[in-house]
PDB file of N, CA and C in Angstrom:
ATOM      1  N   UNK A   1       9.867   8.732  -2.723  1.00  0.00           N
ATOM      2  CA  UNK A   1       8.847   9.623  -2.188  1.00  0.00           C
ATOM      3  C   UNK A   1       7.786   9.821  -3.264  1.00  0.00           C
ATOM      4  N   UNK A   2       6.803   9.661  -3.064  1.00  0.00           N
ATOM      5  CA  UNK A   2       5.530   9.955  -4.201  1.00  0.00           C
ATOM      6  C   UNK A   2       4.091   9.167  -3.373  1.00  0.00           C
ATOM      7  N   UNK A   3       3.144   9.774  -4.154  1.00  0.00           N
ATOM      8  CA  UNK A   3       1.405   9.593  -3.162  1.00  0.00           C
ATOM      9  C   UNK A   3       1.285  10.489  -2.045  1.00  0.00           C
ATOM     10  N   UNK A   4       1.908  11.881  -2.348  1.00  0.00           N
ATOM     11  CA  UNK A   4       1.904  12.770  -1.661  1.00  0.00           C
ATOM     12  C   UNK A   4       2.175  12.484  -0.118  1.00  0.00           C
ATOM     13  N   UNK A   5       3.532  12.036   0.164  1.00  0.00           N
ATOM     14  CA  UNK A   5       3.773  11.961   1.527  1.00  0.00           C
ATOM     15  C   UNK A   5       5.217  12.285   1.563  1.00  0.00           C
ATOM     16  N   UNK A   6       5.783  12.810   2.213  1.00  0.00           N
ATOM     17  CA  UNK A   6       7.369  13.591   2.284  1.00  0.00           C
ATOM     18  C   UNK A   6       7.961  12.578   2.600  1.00  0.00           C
ATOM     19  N   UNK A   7       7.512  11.016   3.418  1.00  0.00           N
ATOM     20  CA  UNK A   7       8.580  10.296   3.092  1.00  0.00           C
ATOM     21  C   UNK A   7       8.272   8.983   1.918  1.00  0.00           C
ATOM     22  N   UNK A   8       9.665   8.371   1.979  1.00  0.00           N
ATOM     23  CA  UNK A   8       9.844   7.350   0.957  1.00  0.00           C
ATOM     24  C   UNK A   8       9.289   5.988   1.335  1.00  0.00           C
ATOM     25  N   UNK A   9       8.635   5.067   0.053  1.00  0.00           N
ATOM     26  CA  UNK A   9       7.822   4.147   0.220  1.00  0.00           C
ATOM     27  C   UNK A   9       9.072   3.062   0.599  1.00  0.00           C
ATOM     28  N   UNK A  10       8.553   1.931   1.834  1.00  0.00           N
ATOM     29  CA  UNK A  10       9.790   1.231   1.379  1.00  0.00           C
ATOM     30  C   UNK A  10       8.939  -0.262   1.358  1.00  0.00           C
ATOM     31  N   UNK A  11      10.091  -1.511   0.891  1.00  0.00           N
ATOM     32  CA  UNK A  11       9.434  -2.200   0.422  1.00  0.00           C
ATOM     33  C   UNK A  11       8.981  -3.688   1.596  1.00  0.00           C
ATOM     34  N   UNK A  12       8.594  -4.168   1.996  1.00  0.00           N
ATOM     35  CA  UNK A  12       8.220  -5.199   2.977  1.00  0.00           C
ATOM     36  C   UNK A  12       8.082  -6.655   2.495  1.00  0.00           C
ATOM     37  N   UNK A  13       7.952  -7.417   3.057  1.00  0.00           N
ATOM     38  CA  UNK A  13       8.297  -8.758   2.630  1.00  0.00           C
ATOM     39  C   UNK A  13       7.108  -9.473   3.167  1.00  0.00           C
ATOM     40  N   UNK A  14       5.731 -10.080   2.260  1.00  0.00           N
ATOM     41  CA  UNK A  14       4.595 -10.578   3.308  1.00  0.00           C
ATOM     42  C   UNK A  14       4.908 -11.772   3.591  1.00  0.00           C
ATOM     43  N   UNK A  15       5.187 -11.691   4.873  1.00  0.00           N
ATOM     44  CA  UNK A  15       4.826 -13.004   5.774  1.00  0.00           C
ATOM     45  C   UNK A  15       3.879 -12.626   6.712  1.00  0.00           C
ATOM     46  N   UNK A  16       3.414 -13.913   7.262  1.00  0.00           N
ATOM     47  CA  UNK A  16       2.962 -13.885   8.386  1.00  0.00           C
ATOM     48  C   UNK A  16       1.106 -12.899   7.989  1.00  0.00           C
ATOM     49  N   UNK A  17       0.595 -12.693   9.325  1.00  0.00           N
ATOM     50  CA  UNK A  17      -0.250 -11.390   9.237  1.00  0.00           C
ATOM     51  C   UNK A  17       0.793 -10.128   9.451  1.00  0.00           C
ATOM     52  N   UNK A  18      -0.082  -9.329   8.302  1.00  0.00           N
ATOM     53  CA  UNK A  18       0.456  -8.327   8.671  1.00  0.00           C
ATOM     54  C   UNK A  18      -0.121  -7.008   9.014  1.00  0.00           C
ATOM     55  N   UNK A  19      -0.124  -6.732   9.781  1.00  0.00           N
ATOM     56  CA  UNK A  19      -1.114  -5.588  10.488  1.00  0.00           C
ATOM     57  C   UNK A  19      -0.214  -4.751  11.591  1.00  0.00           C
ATOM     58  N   UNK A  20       0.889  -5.376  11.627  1.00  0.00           N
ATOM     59  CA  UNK A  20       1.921  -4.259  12.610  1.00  0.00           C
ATOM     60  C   UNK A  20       3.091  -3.259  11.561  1.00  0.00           C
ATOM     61  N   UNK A  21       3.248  -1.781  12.167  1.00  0.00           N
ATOM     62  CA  UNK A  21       3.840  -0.811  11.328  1.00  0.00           C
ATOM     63  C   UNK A  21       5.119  -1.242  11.623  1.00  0.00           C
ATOM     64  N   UNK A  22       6.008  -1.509  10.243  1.00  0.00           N
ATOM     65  CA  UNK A  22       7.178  -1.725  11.149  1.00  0.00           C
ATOM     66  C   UNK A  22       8.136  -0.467  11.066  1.00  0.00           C
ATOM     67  N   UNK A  23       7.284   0.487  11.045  1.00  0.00           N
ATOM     68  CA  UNK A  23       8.120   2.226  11.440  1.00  0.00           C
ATOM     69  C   UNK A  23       7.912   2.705  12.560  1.00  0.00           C
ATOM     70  N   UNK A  24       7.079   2.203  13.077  1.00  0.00           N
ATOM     71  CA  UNK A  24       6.484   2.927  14.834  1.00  0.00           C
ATOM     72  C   UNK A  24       6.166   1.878  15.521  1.00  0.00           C
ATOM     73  N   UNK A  25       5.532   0.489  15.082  1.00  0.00           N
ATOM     74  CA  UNK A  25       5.175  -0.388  16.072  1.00  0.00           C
ATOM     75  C   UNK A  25       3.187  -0.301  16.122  1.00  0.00           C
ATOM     76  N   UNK A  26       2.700   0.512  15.399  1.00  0.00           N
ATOM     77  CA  UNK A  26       0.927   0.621  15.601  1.00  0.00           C
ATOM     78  C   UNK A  26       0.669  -1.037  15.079  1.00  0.00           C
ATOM     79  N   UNK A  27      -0.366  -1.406  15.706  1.00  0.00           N
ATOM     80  CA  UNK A  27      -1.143  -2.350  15.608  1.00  0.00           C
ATOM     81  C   UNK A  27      -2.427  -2.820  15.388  1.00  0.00           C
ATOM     82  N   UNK A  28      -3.276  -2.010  15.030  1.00  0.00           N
ATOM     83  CA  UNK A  28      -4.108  -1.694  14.129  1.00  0.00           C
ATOM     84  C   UNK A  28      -4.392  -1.907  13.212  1.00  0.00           C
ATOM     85  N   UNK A  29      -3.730  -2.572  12.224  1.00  0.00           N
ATOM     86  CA  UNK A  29      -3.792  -2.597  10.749  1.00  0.00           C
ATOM     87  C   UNK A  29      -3.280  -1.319   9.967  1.00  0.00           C
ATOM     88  N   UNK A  30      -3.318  -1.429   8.563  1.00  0.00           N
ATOM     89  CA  UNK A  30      -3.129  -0.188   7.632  1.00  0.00           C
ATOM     90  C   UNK A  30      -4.644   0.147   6.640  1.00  0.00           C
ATOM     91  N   UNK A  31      -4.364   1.284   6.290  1.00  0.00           N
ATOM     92  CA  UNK A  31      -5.219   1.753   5.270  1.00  0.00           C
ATOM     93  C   UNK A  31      -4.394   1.174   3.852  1.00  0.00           C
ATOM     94  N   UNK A  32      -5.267   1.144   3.070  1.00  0.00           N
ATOM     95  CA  UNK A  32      -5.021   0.393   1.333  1.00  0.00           C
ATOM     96  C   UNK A  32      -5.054   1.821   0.300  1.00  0.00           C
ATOM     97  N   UNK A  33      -4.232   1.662  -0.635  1.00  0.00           N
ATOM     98  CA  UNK A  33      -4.181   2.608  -1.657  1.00  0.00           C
ATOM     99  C   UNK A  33      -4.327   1.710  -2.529  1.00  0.00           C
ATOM    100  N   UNK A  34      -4.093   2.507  -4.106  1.00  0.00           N
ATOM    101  CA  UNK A  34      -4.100   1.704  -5.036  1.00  0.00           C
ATOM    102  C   UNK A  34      -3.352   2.275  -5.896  1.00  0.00           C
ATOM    103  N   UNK A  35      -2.033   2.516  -6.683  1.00  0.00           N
ATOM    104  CA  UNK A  35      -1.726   3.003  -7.987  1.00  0.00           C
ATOM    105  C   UNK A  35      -1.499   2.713  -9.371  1.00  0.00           C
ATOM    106  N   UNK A  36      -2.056   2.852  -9.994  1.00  0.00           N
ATOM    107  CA  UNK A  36      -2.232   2.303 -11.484  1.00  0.00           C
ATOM    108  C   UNK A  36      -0.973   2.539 -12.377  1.00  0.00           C
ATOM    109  N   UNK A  37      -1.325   1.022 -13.060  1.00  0.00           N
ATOM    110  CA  UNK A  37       0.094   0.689 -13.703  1.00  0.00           C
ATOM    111  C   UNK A  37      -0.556   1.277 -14.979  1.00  0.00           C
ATOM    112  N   UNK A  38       0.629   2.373 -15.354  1.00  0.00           N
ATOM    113  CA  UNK A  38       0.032   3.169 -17.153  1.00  0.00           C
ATOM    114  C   UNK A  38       0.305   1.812 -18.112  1.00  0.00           C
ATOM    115  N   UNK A  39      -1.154   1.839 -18.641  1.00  0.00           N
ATOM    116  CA  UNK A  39      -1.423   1.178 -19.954  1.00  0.00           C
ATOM    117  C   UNK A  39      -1.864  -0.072 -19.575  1.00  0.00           C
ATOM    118  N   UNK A  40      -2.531  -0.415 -18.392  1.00  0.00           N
ATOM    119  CA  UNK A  40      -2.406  -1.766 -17.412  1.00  0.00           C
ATOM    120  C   UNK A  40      -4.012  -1.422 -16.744  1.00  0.00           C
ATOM    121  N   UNK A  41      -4.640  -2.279 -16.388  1.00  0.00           N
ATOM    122  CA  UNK A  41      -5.927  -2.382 -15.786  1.00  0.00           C
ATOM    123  C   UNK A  41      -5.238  -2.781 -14.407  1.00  0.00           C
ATOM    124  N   UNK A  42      -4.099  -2.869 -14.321  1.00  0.00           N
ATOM    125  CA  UNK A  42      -3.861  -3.196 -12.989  1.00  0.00           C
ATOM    126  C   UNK A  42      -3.433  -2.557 -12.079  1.00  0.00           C
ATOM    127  N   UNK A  43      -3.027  -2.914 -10.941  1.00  0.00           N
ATOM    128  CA  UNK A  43      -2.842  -1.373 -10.040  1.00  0.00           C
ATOM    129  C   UNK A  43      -2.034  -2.263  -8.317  1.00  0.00           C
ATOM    130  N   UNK A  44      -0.840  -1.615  -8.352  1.00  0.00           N
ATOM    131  CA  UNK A  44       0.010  -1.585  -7.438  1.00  0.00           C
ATOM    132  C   UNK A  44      -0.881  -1.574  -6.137  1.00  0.00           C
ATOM    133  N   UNK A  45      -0.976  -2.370  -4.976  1.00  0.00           N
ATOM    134  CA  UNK A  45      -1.002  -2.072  -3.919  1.00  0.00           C
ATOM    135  C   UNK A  45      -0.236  -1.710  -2.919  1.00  0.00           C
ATOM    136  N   UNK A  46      -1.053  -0.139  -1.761  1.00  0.00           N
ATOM    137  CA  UNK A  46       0.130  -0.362  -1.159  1.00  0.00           C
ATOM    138  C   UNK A  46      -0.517  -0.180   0.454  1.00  0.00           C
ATOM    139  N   UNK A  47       0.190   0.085   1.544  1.00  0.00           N
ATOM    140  CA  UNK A  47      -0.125  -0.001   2.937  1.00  0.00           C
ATOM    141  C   UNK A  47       0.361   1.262   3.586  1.00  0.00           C
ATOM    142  N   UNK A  48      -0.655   1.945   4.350  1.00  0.00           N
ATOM    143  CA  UNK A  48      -0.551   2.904   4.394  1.00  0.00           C
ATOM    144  C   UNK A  48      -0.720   3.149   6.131  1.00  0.00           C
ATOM    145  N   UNK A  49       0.271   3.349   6.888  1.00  0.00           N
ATOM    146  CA  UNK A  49      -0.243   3.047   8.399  1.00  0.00           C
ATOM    147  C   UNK A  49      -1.055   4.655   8.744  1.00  0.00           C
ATOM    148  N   UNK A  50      -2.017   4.360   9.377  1.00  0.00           N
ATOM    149  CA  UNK A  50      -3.219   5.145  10.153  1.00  0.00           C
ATOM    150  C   UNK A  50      -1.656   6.238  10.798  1.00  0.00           C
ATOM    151  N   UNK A  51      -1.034   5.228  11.638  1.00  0.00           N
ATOM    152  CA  UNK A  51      -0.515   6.655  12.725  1.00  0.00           C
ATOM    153  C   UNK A  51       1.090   7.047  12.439  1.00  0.00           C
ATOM    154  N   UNK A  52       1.636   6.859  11.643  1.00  0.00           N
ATOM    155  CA  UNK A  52       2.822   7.349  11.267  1.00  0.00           C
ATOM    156  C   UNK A  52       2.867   7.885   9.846  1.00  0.00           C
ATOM    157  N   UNK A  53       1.654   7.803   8.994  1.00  0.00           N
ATOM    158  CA  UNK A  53       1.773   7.241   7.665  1.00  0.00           C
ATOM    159  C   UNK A  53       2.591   6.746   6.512  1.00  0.00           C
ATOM    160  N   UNK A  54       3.332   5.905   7.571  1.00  0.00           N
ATOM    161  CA  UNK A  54       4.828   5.145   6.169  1.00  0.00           C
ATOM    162  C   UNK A  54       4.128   4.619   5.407  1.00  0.00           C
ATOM    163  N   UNK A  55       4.726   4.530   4.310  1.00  0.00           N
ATOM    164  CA  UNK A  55       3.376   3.842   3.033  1.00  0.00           C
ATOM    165  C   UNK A  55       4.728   2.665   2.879  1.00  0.00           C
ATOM    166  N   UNK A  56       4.337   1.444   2.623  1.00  0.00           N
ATOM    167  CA  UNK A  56       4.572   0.068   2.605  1.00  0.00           C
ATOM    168  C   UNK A  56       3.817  -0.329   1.085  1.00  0.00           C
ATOM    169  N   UNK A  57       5.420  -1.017   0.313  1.00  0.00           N
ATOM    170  CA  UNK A  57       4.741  -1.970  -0.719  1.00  0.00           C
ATOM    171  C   UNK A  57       4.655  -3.085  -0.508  1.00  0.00           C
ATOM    172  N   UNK A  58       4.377  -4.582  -1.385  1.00  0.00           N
ATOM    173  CA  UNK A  58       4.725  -5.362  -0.908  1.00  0.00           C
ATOM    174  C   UNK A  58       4.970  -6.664  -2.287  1.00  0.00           C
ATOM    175  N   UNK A  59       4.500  -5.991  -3.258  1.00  0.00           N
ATOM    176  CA  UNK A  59       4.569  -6.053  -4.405  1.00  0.00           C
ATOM    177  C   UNK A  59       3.253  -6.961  -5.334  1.00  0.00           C
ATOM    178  N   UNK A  60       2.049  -6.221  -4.040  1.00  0.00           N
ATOM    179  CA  UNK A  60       0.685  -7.304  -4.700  1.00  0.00           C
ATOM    180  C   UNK A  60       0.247  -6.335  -5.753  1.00  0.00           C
ATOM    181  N   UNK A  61      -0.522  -7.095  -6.786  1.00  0.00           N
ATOM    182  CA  UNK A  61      -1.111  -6.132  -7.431  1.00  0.00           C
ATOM    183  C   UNK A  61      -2.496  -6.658  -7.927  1.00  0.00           C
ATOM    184  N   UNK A  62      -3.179  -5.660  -8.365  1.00  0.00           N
ATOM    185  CA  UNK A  62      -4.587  -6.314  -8.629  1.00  0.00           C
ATOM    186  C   UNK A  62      -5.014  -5.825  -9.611  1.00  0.00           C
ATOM    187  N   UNK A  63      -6.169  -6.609 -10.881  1.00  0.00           N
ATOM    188  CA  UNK A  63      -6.708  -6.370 -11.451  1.00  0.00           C
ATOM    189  C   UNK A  63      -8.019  -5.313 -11.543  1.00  0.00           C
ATOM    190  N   UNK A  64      -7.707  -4.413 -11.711  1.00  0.00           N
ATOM    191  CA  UNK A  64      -8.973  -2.966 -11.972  1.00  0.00           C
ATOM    192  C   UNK A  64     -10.418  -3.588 -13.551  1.00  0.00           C
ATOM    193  N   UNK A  65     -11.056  -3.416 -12.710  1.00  0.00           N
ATOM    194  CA  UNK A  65     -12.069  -2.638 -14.475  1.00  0.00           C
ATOM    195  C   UNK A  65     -13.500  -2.558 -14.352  1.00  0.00           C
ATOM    196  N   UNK A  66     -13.132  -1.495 -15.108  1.00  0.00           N
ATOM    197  CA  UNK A  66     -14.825  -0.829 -14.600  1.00  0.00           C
ATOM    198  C   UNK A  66     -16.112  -1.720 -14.321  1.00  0.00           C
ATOM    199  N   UNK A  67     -17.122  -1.321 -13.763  1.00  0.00           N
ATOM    200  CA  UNK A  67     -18.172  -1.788 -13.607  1.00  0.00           C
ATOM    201  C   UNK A  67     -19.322  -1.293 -13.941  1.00  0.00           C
ATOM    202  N   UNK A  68     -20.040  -1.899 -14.472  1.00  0.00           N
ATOM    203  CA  UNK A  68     -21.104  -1.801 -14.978  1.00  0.00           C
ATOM    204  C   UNK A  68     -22.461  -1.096 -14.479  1.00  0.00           C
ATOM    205  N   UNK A  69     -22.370   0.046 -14.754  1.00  0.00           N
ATOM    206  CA  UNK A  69     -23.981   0.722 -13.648  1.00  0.00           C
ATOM    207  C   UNK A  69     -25.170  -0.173 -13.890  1.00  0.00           C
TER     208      UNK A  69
END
């Protein structure tokens, strides 16, 4: 449990597209978070469904860094 949601993140396996919740069944797609790895420019992605909000990892992660005004 953490990213302020009472339940627990769990972890998913990417295949395929993935745009279906597999906690409720929405089809829609998800919303994207991001959490940063301490001491790391990089940052955990995760999936966040619109109508149940189970948050889904999947174990991508991406490179952060600032940009230049």
């Amino acid at each position: 449990m953490e990213m302020g949601s009472d339940k627990n993140i769990e972890t998913i396996s990417p295949e395929g597209e993935i745009y279906t919740c597999p906690a409720c069944g929405y089809k829609d797609g998800f919303h994207v978070s991001f959490k940063m790895i301490p001491g790391t420019v990089k940052a955990e992605i995760y999936l966040i469904c619109p109508n149940c909000h189970s948050r889904f990892r999947l174990g991508w992660q991406v490179s952060l860094s600032p940009t230049d005004a």
